[in-house]
PDB file of N, CA and C in Angstrom:
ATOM      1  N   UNK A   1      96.337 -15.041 -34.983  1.00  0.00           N
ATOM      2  CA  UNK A   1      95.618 -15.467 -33.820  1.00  0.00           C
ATOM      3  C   UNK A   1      94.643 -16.571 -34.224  1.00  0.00           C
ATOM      4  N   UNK A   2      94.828 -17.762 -33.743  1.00  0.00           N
ATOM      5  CA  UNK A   2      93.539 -18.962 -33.678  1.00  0.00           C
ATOM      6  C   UNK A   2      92.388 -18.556 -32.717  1.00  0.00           C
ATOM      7  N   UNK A   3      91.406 -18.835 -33.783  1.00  0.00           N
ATOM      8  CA  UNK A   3      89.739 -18.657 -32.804  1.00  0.00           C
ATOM      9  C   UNK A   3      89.957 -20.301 -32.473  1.00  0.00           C
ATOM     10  N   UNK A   4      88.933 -20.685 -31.183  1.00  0.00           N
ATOM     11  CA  UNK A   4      88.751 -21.739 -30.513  1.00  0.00           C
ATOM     12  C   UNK A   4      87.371 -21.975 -30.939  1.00  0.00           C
ATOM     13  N   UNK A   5      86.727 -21.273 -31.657  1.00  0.00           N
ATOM     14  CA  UNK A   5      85.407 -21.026 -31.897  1.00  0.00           C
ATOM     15  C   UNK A   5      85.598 -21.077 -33.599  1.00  0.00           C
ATOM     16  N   UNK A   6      84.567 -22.677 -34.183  1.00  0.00           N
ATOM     17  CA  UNK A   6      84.504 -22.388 -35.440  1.00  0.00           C
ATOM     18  C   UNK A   6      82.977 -21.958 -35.812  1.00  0.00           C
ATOM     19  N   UNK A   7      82.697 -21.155 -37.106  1.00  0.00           N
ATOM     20  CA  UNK A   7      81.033 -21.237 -37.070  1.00  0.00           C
ATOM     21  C   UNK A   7      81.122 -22.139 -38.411  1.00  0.00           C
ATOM     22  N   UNK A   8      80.267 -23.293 -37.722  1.00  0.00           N
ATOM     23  CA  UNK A   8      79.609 -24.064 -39.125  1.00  0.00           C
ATOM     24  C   UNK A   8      78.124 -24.092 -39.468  1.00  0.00           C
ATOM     25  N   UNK A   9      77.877 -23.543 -40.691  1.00  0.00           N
ATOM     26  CA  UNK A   9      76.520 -23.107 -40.577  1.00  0.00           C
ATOM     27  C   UNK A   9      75.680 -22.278 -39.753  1.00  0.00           C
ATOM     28  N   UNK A  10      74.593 -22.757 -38.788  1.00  0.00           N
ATOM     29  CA  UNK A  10      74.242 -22.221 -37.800  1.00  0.00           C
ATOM     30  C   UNK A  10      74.704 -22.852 -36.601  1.00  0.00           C
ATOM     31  N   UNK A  11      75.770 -23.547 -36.312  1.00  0.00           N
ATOM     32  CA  UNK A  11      76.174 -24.226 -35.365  1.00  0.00           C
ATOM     33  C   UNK A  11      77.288 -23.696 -34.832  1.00  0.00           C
ATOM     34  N   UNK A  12      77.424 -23.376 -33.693  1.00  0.00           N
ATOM     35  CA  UNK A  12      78.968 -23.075 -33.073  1.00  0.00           C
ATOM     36  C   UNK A  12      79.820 -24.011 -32.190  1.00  0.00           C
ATOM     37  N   UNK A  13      80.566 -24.197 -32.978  1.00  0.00           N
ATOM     38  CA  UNK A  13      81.488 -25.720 -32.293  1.00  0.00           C
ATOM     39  C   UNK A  13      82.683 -24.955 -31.288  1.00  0.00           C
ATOM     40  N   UNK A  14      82.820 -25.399 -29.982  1.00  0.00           N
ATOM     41  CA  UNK A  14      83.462 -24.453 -29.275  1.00  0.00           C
ATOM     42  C   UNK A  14      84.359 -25.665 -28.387  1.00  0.00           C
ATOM     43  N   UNK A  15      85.917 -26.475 -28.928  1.00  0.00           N
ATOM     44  CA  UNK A  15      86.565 -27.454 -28.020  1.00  0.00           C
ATOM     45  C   UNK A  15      85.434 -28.343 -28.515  1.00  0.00           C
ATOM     46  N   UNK A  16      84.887 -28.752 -29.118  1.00  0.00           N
ATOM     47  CA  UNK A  16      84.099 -29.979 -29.340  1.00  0.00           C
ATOM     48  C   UNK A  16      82.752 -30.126 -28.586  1.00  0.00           C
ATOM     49  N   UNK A  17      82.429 -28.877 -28.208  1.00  0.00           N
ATOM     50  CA  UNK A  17      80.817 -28.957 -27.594  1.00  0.00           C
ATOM     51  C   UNK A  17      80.089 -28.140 -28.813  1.00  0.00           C
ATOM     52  N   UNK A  18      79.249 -28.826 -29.084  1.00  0.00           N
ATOM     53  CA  UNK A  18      78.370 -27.637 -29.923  1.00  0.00           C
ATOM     54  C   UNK A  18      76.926 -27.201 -29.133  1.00  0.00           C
ATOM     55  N   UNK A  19      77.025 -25.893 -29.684  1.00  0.00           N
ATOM     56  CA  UNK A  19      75.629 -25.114 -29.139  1.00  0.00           C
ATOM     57  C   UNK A  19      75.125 -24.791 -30.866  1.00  0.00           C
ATOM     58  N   UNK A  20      73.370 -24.586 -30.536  1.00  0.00           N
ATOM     59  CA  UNK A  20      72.737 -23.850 -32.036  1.00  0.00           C
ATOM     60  C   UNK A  20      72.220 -22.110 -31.556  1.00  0.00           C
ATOM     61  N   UNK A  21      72.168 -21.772 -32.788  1.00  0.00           N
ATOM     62  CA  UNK A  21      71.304 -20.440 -32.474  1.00  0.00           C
ATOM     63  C   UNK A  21      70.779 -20.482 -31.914  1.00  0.00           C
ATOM     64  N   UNK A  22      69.529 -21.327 -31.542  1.00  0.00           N
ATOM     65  CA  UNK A  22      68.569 -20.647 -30.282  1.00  0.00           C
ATOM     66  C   UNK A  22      69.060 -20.771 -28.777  1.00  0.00           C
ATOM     67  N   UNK A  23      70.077 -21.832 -28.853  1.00  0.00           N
ATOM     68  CA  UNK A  23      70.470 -21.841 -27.403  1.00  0.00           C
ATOM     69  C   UNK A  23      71.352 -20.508 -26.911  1.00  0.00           C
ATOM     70  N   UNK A  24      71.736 -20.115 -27.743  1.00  0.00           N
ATOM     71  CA  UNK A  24      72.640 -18.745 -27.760  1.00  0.00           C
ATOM     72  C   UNK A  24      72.197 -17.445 -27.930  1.00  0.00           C
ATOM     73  N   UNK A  25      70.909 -17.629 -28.277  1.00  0.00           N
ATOM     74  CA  UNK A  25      69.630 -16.750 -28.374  1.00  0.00           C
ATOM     75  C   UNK A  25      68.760 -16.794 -27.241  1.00  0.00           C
ATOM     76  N   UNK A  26      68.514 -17.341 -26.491  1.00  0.00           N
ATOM     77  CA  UNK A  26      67.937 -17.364 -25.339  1.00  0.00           C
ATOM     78  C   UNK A  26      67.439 -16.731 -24.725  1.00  0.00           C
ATOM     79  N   UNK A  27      65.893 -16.623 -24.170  1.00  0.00           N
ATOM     80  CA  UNK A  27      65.399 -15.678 -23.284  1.00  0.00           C
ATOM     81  C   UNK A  27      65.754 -15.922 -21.995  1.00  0.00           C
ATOM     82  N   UNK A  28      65.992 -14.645 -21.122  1.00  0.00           N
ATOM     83  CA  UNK A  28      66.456 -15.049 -19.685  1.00  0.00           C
ATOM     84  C   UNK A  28      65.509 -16.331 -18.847  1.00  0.00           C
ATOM     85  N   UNK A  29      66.120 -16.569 -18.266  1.00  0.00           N
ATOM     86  CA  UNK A  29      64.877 -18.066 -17.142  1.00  0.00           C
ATOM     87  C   UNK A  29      63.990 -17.687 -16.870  1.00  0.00           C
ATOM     88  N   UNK A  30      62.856 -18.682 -16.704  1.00  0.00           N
ATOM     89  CA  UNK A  30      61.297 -17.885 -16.518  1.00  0.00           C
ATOM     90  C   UNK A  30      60.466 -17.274 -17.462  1.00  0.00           C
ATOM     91  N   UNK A  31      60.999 -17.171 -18.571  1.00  0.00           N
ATOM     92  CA  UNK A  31      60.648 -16.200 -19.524  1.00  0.00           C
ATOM     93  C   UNK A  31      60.389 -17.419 -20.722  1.00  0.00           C
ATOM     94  N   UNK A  32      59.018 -17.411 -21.673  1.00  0.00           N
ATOM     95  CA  UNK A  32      58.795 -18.490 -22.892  1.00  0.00           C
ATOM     96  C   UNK A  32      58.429 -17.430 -23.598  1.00  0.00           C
ATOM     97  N   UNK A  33      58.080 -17.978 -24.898  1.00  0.00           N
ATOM     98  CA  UNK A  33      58.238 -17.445 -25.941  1.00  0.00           C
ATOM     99  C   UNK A  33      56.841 -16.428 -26.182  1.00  0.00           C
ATOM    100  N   UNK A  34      55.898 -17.435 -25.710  1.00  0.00           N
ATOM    101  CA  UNK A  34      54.215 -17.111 -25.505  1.00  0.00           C
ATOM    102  C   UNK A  34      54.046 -15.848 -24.191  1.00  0.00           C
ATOM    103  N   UNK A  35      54.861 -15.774 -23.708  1.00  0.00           N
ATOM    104  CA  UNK A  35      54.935 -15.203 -22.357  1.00  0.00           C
ATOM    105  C   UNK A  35      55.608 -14.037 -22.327  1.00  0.00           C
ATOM    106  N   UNK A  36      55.831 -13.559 -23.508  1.00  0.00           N
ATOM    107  CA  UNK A  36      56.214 -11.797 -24.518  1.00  0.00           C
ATOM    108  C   UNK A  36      55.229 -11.242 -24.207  1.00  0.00           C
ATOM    109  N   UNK A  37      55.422 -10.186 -23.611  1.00  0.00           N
ATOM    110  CA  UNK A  37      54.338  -8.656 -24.045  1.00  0.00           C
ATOM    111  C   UNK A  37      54.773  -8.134 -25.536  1.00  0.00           C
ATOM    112  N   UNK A  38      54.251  -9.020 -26.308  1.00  0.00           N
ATOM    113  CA  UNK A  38      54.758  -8.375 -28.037  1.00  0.00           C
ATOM    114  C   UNK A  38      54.235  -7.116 -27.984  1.00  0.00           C
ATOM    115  N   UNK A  39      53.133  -6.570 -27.354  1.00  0.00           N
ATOM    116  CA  UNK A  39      52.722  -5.450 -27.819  1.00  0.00           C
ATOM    117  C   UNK A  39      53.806  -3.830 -26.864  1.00  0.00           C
ATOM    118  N   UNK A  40      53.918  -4.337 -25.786  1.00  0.00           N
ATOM    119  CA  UNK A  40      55.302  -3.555 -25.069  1.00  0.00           C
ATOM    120  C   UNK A  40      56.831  -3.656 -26.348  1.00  0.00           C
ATOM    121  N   UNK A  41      56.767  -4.417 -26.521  1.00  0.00           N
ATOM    122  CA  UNK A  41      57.762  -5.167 -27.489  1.00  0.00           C
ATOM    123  C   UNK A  41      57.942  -4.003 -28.780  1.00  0.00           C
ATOM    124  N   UNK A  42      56.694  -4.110 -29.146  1.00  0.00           N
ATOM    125  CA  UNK A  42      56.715  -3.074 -30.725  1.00  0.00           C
ATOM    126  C   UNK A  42      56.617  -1.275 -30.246  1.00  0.00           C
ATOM    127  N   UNK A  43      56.145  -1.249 -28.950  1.00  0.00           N
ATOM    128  CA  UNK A  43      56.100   0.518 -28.507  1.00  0.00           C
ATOM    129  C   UNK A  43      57.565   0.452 -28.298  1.00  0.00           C
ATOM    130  N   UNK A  44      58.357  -0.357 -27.784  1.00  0.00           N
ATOM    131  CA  UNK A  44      59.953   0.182 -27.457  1.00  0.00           C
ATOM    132  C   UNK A  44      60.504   0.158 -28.739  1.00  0.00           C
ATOM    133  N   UNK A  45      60.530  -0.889 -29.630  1.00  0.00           N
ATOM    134  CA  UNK A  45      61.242  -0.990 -31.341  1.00  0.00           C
ATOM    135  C   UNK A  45      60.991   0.349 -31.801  1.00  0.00           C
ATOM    136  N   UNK A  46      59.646   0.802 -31.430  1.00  0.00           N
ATOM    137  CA  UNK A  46      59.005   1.927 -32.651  1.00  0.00           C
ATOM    138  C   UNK A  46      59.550   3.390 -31.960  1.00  0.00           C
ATOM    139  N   UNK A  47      59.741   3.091 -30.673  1.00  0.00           N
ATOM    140  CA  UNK A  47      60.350   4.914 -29.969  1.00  0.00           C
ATOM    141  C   UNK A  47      61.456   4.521 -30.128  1.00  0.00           C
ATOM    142  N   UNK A  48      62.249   3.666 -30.062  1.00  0.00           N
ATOM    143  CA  UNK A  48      63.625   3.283 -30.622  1.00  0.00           C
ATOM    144  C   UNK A  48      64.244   3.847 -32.160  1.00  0.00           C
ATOM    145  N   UNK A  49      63.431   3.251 -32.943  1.00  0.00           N
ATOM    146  CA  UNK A  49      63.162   3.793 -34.151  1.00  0.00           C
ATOM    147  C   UNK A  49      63.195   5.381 -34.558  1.00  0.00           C
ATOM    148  N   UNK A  50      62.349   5.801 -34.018  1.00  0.00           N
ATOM    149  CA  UNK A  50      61.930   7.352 -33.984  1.00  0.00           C
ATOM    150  C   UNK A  50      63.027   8.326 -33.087  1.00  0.00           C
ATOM    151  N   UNK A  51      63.991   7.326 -32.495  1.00  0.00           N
ATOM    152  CA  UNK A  51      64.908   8.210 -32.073  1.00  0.00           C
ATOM    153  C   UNK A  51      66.022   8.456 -32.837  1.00  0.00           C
ATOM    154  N   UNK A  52      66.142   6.919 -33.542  1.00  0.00           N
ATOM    155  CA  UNK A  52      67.275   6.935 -34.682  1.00  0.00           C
ATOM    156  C   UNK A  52      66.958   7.667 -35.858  1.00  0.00           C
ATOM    157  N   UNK A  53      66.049   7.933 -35.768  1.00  0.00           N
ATOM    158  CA  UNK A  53      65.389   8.756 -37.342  1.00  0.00           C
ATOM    159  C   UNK A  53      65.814  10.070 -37.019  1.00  0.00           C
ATOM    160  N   UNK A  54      65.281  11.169 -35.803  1.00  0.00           N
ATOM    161  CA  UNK A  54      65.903  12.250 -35.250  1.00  0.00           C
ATOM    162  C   UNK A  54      67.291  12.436 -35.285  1.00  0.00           C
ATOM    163  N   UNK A  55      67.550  11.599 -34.531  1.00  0.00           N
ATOM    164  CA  UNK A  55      69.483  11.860 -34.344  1.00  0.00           C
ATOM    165  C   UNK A  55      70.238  11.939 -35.942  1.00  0.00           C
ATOM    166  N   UNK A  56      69.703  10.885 -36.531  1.00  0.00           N
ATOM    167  CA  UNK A  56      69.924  10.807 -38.451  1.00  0.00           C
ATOM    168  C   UNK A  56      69.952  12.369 -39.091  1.00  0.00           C
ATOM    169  N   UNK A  57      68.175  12.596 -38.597  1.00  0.00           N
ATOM    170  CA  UNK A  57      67.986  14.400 -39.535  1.00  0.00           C
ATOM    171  C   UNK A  57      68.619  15.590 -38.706  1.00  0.00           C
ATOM    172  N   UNK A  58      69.051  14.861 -37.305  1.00  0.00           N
ATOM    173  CA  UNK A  58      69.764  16.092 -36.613  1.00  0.00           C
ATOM    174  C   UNK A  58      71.415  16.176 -37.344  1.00  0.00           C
ATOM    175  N   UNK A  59      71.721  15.030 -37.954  1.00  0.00           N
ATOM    176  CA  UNK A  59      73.300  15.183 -38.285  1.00  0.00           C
ATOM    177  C   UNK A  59      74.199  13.949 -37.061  1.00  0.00           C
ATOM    178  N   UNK A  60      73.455  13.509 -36.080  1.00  0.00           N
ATOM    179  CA  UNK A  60      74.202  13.116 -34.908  1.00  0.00           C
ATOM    180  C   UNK A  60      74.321  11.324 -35.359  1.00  0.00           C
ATOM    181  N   UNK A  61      74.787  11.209 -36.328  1.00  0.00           N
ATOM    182  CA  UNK A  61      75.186   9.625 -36.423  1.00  0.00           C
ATOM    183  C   UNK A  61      75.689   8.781 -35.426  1.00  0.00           C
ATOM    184  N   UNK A  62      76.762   9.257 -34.634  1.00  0.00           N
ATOM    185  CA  UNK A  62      76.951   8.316 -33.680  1.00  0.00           C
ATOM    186  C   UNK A  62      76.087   8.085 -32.399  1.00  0.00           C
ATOM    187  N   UNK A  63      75.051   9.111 -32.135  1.00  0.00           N
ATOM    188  CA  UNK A  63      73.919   8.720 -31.367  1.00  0.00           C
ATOM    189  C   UNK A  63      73.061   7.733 -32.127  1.00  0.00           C
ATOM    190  N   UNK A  64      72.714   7.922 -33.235  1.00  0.00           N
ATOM    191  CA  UNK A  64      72.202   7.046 -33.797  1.00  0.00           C
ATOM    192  C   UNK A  64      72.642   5.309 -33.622  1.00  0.00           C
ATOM    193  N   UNK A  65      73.557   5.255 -33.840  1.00  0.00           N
ATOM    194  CA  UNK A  65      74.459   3.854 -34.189  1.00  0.00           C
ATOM    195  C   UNK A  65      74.768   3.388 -32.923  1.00  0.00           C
ATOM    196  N   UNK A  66      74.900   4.346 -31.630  1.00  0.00           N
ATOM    197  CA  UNK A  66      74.556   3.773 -30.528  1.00  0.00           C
ATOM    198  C   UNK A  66      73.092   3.368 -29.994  1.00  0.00           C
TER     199      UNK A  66
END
């Protein structure tokens, strides 16, 4: 099977248009970078976290990895 999609470097050449990581990284519209609730940001990472740690010592890996 041919990909249509090469990765060069951090660049993705797709039919001869290229896009970079951040364009493909993108926050939804309306939304800048300064304009994060970082601190909402690190309470969801960290109960996120603490759930994967549970499911880990419970034995339940594939909750985890989801």
């Amino acid at each position: 099977m041919v990909s249509l999609h090469t990765r060069v470097g951090r660049t993705l050449s797709t039919e001869g248009e290229q896009m970079n990581a951040a364009a493909l990284a993108c926050a939804p519209s309306g939304k800048s970078w300064d304009g994060i609730d970082w601190i909402a940001v690190q309470r969801s990472v960290k109960g996120l976290q603490a759930r994967i740690v549970k499911a880990v010592q419970d034995g339940r890996h594939n909750k985890a990895r989801a």
